[in-house]
C-alpha atoms as a PDB file:
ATOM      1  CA  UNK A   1      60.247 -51.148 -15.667  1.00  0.00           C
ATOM      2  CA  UNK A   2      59.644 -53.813 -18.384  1.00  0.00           C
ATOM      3  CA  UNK A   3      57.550 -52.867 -21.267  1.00  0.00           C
ATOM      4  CA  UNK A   4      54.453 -55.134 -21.828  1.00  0.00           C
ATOM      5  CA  UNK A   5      52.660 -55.690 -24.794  1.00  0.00           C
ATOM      6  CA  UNK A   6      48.712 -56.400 -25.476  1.00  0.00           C
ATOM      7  CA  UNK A   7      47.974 -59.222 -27.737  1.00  0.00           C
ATOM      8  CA  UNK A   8      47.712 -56.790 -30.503  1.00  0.00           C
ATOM      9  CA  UNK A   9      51.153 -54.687 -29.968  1.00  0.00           C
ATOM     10  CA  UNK A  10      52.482 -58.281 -29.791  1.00  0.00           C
ATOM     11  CA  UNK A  11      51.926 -59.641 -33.205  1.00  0.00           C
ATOM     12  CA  UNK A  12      52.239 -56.318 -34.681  1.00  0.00           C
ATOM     13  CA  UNK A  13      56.145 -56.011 -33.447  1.00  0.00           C
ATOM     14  CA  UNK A  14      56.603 -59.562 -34.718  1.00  0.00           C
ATOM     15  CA  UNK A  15      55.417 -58.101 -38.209  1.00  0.00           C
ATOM     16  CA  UNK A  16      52.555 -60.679 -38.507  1.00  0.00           C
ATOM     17  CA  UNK A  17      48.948 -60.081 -39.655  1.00  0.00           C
ATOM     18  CA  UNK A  18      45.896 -61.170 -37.963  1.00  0.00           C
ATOM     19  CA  UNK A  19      45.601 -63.738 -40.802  1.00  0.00           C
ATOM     20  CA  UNK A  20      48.782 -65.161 -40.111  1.00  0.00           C
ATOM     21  CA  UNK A  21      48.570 -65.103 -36.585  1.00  0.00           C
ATOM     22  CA  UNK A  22      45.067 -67.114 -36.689  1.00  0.00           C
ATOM     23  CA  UNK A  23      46.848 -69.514 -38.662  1.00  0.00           C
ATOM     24  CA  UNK A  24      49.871 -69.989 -36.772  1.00  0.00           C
ATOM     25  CA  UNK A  25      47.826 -70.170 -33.532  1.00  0.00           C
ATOM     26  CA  UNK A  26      45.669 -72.791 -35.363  1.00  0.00           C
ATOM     27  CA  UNK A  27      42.447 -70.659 -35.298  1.00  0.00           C
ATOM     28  CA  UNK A  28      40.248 -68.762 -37.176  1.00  0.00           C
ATOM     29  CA  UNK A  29      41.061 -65.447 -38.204  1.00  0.00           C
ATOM     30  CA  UNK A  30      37.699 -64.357 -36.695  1.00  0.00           C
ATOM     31  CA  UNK A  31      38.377 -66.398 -33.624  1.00  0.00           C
ATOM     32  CA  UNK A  32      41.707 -64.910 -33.256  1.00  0.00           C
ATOM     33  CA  UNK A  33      39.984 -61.530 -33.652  1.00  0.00           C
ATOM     34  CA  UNK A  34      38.005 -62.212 -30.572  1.00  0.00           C
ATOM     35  CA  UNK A  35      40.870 -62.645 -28.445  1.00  0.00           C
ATOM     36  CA  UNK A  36      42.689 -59.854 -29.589  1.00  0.00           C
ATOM     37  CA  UNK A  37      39.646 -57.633 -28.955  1.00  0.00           C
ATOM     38  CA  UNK A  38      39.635 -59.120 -25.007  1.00  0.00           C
ATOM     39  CA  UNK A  39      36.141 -60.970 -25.779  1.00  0.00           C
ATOM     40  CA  UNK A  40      37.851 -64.456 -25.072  1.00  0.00           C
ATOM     41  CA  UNK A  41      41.225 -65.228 -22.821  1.00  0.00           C
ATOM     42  CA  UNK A  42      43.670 -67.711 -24.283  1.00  0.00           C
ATOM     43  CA  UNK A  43      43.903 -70.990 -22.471  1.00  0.00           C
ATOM     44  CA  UNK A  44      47.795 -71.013 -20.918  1.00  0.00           C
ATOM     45  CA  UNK A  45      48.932 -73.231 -23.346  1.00  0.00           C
ATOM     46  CA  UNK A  46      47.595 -70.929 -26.310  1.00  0.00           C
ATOM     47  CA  UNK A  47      49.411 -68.488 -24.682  1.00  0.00           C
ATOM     48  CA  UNK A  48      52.380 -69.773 -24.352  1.00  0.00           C
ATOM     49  CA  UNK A  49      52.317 -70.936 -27.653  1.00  0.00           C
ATOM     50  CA  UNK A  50      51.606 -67.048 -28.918  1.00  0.00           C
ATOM     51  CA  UNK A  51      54.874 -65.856 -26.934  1.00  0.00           C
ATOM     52  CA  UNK A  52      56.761 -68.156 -28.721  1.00  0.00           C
ATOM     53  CA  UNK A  53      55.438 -66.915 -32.195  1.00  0.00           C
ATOM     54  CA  UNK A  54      55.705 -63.428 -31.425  1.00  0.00           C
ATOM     55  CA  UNK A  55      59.214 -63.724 -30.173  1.00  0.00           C
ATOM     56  CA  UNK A  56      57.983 -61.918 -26.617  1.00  0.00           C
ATOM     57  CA  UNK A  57      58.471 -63.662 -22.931  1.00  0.00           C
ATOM     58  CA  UNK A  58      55.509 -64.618 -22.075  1.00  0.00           C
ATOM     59  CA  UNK A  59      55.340 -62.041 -18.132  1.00  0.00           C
ATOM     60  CA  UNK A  60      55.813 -58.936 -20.948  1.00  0.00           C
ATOM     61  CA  UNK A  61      52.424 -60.281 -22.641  1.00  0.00           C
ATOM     62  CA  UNK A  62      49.107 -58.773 -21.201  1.00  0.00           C
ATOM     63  CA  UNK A  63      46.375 -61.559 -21.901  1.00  0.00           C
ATOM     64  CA  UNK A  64      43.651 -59.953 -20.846  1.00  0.00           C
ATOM     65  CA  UNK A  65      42.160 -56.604 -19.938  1.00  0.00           C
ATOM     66  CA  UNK A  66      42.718 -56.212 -15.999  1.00  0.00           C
ATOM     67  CA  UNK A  67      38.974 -55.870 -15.838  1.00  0.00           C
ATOM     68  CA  UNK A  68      38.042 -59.143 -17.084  1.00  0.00           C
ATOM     69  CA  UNK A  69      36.938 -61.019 -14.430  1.00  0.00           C
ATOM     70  CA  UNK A  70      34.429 -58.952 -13.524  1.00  0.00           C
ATOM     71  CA  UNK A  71      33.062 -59.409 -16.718  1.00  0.00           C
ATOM     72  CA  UNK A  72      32.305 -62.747 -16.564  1.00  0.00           C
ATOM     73  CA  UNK A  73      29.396 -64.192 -15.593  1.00  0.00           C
ATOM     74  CA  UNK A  74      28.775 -67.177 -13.327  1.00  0.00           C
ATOM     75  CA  UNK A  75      26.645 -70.390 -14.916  1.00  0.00           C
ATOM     76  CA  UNK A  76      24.089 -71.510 -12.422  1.00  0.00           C
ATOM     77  CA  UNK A  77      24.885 -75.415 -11.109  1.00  0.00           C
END
């Protein structure tokens, strides 16, 4: 089985900080923050961009928690 990695486990085994991360990423740190903590989902190309930094194929990267759909809510039309 392959091992996976959360956004967090991630940049920590590339030896970055959340600082440098945010930066590389183009981001705030506090933006970055939210993503890490699951309250936003990178767009695809953010997240391929983050694989690349971090050194980590981007199918062994879990970008998002498995229950996140469900915790979005719809905008009326």
């Amino acid at each position: 089985m392959e091992t996976k990695f959360d956004l967090k486990s991630a940049r920590v085994r590339a030896n970055l900080t959340q600082r440098e991360m945010a930066r590389k990423m183009g981001m705030s740190q506090t933006s970055y923050l939210r993503y890490e903590k699951g309250e936003l989902v990178l767009r695809v190309d953010q997240a391929w961009n983050f694989s690349k930094i971090v050194g980590i194929t981007f199918d062994q990267i879990i970008f998002f928690k498995s229950n996140y759909t469900s915790s979005v809510q719809t905008q009326p039309a």
